[in-house]
C-alpha atoms as a PDB file:
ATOM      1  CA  UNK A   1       0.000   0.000   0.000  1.00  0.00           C
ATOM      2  CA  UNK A   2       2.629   2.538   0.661  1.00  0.00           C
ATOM      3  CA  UNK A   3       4.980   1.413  -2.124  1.00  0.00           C
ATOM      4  CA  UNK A   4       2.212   2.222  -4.444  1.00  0.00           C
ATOM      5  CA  UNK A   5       0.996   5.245  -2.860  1.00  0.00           C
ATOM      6  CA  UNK A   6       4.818   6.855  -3.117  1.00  0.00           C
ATOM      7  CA  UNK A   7       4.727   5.540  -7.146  1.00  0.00           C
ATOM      8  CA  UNK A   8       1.410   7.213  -7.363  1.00  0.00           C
ATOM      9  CA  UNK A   9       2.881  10.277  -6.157  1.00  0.00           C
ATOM     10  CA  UNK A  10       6.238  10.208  -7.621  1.00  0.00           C
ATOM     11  CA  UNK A  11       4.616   9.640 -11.200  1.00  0.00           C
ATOM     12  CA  UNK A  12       1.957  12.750 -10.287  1.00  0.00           C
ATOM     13  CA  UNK A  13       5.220  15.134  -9.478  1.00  0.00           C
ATOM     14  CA  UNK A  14       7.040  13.847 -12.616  1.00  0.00           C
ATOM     15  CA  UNK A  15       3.633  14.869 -14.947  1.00  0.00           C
ATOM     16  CA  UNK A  16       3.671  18.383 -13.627  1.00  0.00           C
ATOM     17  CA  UNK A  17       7.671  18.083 -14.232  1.00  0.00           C
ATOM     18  CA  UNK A  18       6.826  17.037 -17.980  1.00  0.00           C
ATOM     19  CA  UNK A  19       4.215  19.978 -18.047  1.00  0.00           C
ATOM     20  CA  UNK A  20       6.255  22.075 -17.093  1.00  0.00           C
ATOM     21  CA  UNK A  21       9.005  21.488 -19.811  1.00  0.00           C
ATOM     22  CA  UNK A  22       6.218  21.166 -22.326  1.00  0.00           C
ATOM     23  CA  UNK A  23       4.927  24.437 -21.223  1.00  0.00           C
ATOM     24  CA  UNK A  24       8.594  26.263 -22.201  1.00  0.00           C
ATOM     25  CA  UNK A  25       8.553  23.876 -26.059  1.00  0.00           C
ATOM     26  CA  UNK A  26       5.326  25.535 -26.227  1.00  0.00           C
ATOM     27  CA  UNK A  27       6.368  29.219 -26.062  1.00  0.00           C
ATOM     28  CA  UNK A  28       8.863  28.621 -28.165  1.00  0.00           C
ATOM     29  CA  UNK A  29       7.144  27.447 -30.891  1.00  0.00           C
ATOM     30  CA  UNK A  30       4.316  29.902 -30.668  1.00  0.00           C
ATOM     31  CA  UNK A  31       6.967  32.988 -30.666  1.00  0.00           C
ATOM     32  CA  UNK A  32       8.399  31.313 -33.986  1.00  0.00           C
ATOM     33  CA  UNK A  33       4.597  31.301 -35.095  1.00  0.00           C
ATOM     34  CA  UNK A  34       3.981  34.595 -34.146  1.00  0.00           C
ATOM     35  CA  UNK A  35       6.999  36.032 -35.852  1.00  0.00           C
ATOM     36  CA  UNK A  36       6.517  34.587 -39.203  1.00  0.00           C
ATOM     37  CA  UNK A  37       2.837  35.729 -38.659  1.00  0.00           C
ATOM     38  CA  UNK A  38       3.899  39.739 -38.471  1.00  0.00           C
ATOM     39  CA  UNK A  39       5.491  39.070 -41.779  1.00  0.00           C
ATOM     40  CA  UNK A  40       2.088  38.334 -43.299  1.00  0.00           C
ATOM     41  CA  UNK A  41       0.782  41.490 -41.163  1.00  0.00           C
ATOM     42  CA  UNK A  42      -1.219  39.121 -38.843  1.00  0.00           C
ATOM     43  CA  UNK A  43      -1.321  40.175 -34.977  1.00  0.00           C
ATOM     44  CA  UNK A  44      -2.923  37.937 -32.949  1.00  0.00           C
ATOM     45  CA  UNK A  45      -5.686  39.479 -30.683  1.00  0.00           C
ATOM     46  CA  UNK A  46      -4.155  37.889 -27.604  1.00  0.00           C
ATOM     47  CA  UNK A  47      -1.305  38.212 -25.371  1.00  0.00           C
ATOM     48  CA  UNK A  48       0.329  35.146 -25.541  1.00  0.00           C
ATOM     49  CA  UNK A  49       2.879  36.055 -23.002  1.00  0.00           C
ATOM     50  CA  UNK A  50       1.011  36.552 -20.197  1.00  0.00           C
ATOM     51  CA  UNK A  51      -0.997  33.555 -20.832  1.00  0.00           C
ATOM     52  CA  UNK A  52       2.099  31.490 -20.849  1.00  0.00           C
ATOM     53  CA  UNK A  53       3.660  33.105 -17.612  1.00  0.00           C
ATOM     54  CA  UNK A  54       0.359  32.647 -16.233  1.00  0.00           C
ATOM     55  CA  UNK A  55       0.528  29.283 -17.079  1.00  0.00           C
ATOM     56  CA  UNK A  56       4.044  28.694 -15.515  1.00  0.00           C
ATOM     57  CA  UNK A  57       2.885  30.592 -12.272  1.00  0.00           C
ATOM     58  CA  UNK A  58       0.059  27.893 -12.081  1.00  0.00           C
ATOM     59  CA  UNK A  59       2.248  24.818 -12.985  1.00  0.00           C
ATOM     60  CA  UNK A  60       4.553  25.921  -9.796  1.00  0.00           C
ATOM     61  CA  UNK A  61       2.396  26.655  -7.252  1.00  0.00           C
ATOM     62  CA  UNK A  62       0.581  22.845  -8.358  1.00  0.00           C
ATOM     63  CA  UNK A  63       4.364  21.349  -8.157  1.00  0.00           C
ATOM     64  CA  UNK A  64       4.539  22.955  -4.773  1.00  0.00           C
ATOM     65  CA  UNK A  65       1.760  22.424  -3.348  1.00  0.00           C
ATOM     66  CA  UNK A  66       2.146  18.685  -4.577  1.00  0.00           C
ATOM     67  CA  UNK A  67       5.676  18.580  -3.042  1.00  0.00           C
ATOM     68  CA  UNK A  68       3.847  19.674   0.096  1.00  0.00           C
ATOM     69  CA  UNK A  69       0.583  17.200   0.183  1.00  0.00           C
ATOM     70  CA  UNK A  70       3.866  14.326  -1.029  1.00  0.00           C
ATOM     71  CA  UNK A  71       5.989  15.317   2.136  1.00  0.00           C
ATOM     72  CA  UNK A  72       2.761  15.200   4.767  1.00  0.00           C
ATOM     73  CA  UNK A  73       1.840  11.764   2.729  1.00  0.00           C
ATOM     74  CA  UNK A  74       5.314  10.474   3.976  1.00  0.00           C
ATOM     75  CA  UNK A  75       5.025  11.803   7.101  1.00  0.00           C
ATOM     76  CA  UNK A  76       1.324  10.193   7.808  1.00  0.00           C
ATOM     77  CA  UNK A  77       2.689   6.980   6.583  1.00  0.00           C
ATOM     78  CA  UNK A  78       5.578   6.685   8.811  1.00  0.00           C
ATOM     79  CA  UNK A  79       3.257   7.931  11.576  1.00  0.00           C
ATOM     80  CA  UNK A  80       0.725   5.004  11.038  1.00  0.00           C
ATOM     81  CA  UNK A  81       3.699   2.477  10.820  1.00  0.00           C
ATOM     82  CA  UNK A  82       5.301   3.831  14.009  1.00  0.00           C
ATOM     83  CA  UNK A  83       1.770   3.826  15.926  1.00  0.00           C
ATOM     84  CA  UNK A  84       0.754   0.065  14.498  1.00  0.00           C
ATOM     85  CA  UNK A  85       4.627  -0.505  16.493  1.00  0.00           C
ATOM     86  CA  UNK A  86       4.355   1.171  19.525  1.00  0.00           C
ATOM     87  CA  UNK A  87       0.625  -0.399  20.163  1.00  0.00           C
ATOM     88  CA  UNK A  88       2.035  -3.951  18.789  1.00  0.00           C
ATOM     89  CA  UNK A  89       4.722  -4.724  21.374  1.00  0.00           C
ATOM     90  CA  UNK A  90       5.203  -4.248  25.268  1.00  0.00           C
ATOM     91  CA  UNK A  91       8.591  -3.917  24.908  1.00  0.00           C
ATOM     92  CA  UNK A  92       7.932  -0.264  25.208  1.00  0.00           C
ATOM     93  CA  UNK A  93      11.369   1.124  25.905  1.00  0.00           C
ATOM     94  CA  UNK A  94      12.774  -0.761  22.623  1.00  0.00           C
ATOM     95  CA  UNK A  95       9.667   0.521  21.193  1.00  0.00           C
ATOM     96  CA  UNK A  96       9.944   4.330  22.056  1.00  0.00           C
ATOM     97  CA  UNK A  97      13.846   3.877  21.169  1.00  0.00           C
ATOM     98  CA  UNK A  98      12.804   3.497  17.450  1.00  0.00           C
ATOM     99  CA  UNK A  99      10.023   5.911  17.522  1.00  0.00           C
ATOM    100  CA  UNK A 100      12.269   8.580  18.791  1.00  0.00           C
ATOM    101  CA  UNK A 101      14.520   7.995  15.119  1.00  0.00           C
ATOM    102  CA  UNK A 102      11.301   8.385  13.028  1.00  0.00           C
ATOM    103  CA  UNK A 103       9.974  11.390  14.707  1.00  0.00           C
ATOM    104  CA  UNK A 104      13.563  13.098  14.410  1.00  0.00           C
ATOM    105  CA  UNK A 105      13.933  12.287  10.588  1.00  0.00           C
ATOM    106  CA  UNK A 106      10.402  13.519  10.006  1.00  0.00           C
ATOM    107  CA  UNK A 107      10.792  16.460  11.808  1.00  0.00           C
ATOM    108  CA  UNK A 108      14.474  17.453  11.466  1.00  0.00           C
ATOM    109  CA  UNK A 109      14.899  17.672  14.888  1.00  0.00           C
ATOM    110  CA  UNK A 110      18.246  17.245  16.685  1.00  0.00           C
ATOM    111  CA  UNK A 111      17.246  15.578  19.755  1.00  0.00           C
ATOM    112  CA  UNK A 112      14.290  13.988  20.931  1.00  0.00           C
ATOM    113  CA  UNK A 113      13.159  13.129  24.720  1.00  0.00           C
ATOM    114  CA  UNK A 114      10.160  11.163  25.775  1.00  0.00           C
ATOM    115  CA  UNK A 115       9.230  12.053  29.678  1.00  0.00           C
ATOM    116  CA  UNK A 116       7.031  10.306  32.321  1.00  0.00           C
ATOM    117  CA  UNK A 117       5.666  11.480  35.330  1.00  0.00           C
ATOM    118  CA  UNK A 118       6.841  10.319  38.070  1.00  0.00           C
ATOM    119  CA  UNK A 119       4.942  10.098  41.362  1.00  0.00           C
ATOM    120  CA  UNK A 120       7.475   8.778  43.657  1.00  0.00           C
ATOM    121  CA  UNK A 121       9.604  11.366  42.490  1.00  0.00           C
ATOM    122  CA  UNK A 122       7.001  14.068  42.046  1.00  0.00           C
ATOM    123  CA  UNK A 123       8.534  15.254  38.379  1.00  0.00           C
ATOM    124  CA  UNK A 124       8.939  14.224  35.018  1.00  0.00           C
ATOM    125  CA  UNK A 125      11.717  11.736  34.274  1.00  0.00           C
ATOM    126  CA  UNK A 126      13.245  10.910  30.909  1.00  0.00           C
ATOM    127  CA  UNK A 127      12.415   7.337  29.574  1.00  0.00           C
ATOM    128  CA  UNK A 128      13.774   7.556  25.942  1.00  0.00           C
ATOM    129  CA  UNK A 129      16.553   9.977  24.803  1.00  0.00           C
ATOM    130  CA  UNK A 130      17.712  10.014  21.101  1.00  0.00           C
ATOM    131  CA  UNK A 131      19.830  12.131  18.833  1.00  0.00           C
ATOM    132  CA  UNK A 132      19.892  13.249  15.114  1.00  0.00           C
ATOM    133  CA  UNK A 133      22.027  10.215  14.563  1.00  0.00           C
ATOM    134  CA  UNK A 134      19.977   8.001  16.458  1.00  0.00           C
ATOM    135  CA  UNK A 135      21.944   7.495  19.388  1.00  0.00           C
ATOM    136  CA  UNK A 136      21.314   7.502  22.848  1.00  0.00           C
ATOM    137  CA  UNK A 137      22.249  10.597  24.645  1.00  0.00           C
ATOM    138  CA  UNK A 138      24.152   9.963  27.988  1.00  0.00           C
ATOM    139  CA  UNK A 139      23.038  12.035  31.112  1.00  0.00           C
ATOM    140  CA  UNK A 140      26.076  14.445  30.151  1.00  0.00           C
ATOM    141  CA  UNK A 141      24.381  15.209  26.877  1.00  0.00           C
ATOM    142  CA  UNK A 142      20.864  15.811  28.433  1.00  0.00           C
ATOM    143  CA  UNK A 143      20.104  19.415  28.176  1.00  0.00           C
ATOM    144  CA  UNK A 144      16.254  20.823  27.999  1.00  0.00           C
ATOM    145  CA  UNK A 145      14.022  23.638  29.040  1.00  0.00           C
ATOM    146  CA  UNK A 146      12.308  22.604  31.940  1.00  0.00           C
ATOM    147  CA  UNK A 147       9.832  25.499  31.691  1.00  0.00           C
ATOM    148  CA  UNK A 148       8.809  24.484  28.642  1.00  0.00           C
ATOM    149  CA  UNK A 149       8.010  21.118  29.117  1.00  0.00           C
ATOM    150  CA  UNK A 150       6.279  21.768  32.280  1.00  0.00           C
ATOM    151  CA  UNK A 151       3.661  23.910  30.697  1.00  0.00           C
ATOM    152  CA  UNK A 152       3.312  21.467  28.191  1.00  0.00           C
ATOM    153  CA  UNK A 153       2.400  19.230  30.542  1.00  0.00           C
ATOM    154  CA  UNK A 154       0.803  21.303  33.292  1.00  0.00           C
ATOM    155  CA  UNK A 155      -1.591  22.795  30.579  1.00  0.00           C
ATOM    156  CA  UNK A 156      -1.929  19.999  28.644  1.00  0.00           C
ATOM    157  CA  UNK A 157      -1.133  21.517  25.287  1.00  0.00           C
ATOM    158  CA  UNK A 158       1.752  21.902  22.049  1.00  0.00           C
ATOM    159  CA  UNK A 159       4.366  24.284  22.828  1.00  0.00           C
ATOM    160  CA  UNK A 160       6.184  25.452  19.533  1.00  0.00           C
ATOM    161  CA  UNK A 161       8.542  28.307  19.908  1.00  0.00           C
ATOM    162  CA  UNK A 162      10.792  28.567  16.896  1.00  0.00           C
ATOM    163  CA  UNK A 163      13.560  30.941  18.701  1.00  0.00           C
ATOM    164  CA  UNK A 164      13.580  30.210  22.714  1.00  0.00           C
ATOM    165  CA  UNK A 165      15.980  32.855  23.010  1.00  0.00           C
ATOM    166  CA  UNK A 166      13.825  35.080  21.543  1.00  0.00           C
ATOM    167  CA  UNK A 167      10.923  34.414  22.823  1.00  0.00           C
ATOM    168  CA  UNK A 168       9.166  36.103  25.682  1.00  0.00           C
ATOM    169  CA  UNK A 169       8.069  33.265  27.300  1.00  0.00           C
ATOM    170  CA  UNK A 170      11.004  31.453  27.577  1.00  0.00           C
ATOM    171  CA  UNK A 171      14.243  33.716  27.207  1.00  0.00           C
ATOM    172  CA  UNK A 172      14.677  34.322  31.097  1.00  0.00           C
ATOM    173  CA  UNK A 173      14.425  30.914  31.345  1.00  0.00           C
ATOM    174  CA  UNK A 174      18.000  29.875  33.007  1.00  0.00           C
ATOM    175  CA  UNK A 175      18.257  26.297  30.792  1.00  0.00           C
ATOM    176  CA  UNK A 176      17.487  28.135  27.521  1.00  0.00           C
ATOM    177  CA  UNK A 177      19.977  31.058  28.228  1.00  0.00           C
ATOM    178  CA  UNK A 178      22.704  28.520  29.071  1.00  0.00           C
ATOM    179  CA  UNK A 179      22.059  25.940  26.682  1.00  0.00           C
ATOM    180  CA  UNK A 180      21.723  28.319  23.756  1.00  0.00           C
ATOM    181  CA  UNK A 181      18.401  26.414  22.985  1.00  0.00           C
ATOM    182  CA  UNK A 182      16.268  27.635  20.231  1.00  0.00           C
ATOM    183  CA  UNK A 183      13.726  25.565  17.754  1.00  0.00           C
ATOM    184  CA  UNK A 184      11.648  23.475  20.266  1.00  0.00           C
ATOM    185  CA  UNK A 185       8.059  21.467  20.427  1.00  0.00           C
ATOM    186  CA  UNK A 186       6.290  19.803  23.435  1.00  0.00           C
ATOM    187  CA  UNK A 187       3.413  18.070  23.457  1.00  0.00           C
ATOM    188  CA  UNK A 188       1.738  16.119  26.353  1.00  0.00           C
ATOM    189  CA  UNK A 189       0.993  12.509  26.372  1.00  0.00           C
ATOM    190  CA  UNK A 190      -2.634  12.996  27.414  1.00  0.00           C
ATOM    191  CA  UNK A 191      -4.700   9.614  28.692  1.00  0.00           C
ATOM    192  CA  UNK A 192      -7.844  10.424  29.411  1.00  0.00           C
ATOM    193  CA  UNK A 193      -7.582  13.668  29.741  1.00  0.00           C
ATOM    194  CA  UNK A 194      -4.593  13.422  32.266  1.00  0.00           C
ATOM    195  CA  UNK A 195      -1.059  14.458  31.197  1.00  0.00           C
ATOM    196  CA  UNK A 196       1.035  11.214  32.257  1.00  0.00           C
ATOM    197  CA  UNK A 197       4.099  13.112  30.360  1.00  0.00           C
ATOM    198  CA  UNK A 198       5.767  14.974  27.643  1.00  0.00           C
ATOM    199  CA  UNK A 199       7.066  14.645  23.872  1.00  0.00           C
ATOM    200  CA  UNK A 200      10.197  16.976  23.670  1.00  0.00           C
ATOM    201  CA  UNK A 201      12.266  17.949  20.729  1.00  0.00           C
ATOM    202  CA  UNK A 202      14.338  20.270  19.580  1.00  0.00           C
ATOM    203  CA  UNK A 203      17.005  21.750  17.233  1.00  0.00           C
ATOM    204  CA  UNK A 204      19.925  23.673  18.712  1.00  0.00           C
ATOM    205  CA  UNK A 205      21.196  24.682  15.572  1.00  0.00           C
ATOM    206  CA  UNK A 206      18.433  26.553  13.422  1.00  0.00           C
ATOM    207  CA  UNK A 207      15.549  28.603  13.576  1.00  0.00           C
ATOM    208  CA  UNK A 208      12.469  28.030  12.829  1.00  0.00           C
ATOM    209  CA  UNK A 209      12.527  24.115  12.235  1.00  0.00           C
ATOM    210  CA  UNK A 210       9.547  23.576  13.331  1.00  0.00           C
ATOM    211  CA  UNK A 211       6.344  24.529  12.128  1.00  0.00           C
ATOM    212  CA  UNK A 212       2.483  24.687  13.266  1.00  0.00           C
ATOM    213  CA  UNK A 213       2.134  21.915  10.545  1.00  0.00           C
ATOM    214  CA  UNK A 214       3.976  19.175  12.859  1.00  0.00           C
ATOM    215  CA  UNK A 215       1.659  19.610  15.556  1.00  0.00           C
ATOM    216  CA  UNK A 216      -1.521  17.335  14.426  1.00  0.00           C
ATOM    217  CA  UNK A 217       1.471  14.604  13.641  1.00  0.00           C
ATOM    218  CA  UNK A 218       2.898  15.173  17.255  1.00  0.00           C
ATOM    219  CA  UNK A 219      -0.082  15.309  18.963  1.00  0.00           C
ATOM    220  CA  UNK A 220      -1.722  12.046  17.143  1.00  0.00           C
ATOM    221  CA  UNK A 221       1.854  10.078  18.504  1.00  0.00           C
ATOM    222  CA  UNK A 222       2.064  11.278  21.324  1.00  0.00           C
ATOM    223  CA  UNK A 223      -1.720  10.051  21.786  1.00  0.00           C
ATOM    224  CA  UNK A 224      -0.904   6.622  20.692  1.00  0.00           C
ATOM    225  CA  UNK A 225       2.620   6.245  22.683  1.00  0.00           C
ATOM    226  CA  UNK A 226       0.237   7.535  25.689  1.00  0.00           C
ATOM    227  CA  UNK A 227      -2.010   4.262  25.358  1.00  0.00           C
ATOM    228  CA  UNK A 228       0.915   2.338  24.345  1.00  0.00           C
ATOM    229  CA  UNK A 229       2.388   3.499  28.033  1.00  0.00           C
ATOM    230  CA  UNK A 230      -0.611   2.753  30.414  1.00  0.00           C
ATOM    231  CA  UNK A 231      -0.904  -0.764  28.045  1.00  0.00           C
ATOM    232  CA  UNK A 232       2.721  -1.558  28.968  1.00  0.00           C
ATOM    233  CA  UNK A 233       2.239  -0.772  32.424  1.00  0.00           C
ATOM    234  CA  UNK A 234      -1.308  -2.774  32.542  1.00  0.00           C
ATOM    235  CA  UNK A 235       1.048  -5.590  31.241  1.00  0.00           C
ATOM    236  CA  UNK A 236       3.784  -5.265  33.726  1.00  0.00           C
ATOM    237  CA  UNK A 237       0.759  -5.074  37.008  1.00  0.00           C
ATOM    238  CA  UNK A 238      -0.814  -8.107  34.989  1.00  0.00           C
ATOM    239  CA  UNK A 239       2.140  -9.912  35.277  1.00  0.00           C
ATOM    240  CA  UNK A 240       3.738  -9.069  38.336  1.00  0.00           C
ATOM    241  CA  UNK A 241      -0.214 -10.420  39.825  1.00  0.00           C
ATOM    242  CA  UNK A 242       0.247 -13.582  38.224  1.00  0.00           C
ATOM    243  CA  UNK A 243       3.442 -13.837  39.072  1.00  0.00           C
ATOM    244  CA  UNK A 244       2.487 -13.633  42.948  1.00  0.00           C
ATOM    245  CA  UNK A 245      -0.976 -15.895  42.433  1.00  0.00           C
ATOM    246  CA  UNK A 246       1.327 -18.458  40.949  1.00  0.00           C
ATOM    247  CA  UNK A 247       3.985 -18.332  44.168  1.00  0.00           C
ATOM    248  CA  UNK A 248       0.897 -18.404  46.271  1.00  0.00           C
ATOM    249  CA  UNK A 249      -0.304 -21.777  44.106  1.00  0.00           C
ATOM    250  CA  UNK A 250       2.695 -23.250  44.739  1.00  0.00           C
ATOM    251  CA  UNK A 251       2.921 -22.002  48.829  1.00  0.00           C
ATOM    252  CA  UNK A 252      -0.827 -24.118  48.567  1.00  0.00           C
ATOM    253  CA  UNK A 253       0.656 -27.274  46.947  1.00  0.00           C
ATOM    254  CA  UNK A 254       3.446 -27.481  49.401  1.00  0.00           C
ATOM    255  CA  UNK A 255       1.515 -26.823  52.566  1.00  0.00           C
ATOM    256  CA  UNK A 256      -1.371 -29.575  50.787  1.00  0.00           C
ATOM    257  CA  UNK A 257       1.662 -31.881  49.986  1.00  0.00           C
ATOM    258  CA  UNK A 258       2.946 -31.660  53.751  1.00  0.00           C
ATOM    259  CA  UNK A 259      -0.806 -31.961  55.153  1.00  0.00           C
ATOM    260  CA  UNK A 260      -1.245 -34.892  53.455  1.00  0.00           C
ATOM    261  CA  UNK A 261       2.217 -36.310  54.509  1.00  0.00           C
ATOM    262  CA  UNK A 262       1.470 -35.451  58.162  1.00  0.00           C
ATOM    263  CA  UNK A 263      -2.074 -37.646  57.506  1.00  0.00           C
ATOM    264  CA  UNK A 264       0.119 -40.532  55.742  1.00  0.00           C
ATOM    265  CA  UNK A 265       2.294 -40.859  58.397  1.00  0.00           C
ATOM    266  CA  UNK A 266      -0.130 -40.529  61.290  1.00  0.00           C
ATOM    267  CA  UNK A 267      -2.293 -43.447  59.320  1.00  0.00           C
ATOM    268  CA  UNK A 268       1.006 -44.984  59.164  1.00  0.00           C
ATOM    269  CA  UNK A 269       1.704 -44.695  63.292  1.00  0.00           C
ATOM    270  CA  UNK A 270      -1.435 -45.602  64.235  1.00  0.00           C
ATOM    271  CA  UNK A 271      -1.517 -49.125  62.386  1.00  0.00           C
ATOM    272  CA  UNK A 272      -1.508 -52.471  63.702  1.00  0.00           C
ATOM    273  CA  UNK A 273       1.433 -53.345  62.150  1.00  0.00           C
ATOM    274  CA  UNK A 274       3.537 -50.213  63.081  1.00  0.00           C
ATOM    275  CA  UNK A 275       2.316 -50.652  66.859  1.00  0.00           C
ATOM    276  CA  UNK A 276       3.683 -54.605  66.799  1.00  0.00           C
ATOM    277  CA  UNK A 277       6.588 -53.351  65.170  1.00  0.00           C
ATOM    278  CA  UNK A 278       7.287 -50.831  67.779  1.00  0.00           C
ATOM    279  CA  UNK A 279       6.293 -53.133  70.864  1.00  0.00           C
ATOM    280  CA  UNK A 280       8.941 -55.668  68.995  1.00  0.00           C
ATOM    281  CA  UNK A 281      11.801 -53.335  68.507  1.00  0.00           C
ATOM    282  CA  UNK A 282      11.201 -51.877  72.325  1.00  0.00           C
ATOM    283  CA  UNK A 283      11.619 -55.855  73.880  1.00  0.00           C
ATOM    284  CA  UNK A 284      14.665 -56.515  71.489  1.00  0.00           C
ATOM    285  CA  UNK A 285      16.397 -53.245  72.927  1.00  0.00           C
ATOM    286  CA  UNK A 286      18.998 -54.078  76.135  1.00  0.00           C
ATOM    287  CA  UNK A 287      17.257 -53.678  79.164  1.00  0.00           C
ATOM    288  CA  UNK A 288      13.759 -54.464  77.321  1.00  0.00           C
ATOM    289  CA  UNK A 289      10.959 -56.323  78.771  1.00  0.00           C
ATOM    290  CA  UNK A 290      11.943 -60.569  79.130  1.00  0.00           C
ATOM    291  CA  UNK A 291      10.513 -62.585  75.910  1.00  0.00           C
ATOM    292  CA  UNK A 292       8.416 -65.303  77.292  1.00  0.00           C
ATOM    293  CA  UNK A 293       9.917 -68.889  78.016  1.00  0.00           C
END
C-alpha cells in the first residue's frame, strides 16, 4: 500500500515536471509562429505572453503544493507504521527507542526526549533519549528547558517556539539562556484527559525548524505512545499479579503436599502393624521387657 501510494505520487510530481518542460517547447514554438505571422501582417488578438507566464505561475504553485501534500503523505505513513509498532509490542522502551529515530527524521529535529511522570519522584523523568544520529544521549548530553516542558504538561497543550531565546516566554528561562536552545516542540501525552508526560524535541542549531504543521502529527503520537504506556504498564501489574498468584499456588501445593504427609504418616503410626513393630523393637532393645519362656 505505501509502495504504491509513493509511485502514485512520484509519477503525479514527474507529470507536472513534464508539463512544465512542455509548457517552455510551447512558447517557443508559438513565438516562432507569431513572428513569421507579423510578416504576413497578422497580430494575434491575444497576449500570448502573459498567458504562458500565467501558465508557468500555475504549474509551480501545483508542483509545490504537490511537493507539500507528497511530504505530509510520507510523514502520515511513517506515523501510522510507528503507531501500528508502539501499540504492537510491550517492549515499550525498545519501542519508544525506534520511535524517537522516526519522529527526528520527520521532523528534522536534533534531539528527541520522551518524559514520564513520576509520582514517587514528584517530576517528570526521561524514559527515551535520542539524537539526530539516532543514538542515545548519555546524562552528560541531556540538556532541555524545563519550563517548557512543564507547561506542556501542566496545561496539557503543544508548545512550539521557533527561537527560545527570543521568545518572551522562555528567554529568562535559566536552561534556555545557558544551553543556547532555540527551535523546540512539546506536546503532552494525554490519557484520558490526564497528562502522564511529555514529547520533547528540539534543534539547537536553526531557527524556525519547526512549524504549526507538525503539531496534528505530534499530537496524534504522542496520543498513541500515551495508550501504548498505560498498556505496557497494565502488562507489567498483569504480570507481576500472576506472578504472585502463581507463588501463592505453589505455597498451597506445598503446605497440601505436607498436610497430606502429616495424615500418611499418622495413618502410618497408628496401624496395627507399626504398633507390633514398635512393641517388637522396644523388647529386642537391652534392658527391654523378658521374651516369654
Amino acid at each position: 500500500m505505501t509502495d504504491q501510494t509513493d509511485l502514485n505520487t512520484d509519477a503525479f510530481l514527474k507529470i507536472i515536471a513534464e508539463a512544465a518542460s512542455k509548457a517552455d517547447s510551447l512558447d517557443t514554438a508559438l513565438e516562432q509562429i507569431i513572428r513569421g505571422l507579423k510578416k504576413y501582417g497578422v497580430k494575434l488578438p491575444v497576449d500570448h505572453k502573459s498567458l504562458m507566464d500565467g501558465l508557468r505561475s500555475n504549474l509551480k504553485e501545483t508542483e509545490k503544493n504537490a511537493q507539500q501534500v507528497t511530504g505530509k503523505l510520507h510523514q502520515f505513513q511513517k506515523l501510522v507504521h510507528t503507531s501500528a509498532l508502539i501499540t504492537s509490542s510491550l517492549e515499550l522502551d525498545r519501542v519508544l527507542e525506534e520511535v524517537m529515530d522516526t519522529i527526528i527524521d520527520l521532523t528534522g529535529a536534533e534531539r528527541a526526549y520522551l518524559m514520564l511522570w513520576e509520582k514517587s519522584e514528584n517530576q517528570l523523568k526521561i524514559r527515551a533519549a535520542r539524537n539526530w544520529d539516532g543514538a542515545n544521549l548519555s546524562k552528560e548530553e541531556v540538556s532541555f528547558s524545563r519550563s517548557i516542558m512543564n507547561t506542556a504538561y501542566e496545561t496539557g497543550k503543544p508548545v512550539l517556539t521557533t527561537n527560545a531565546q527570543m521568545d518572551s516566554r522562555f528567554s529568562a528561562a535559566e536552561s534556555v539562556v545557558m544551553n543556547t536552545l532555540r527551535s523546540i516542540v512539546c506536546v503532552p501525552l494525554v490519557l484520558r484527559g490526564q497528562s502522564i508526560g511529555v514529547l520533547y524535541i528540539d534543534n539547537r542549531m536553526r531557527d524556525a525548524v519547526f512549524n504549526q504543521d507538525h503539531l496534528p502529527m505530534l499530537t496524534t503520537f504522542a496520543s498513541q505512545a500515551a495508550i501504548a504506556i498505560e498498556n505496557a504498564r497494565l502488562f507489567e501489574k498483569v504480570k507481576a499479579d500472576l506472578d504472585e498468584a502463581q507463588h501463592q499456588v505453589q505455597e498451597l501445593v506445598i503446605q497440601i503436599d505436607r498436610q497430606k504427609l502429616d495424615s500418611q504418616l499418622k495413618e502410618i503410626v497408628d496401624s496395627d502393624l507399626f504398633k507390633r513393630l514398635k512393641e517388637q523393637i522396644r523388647r529386642d532393645q537391652p534392658g527391654g521387657a523378658e521374651k516369654p519362656a
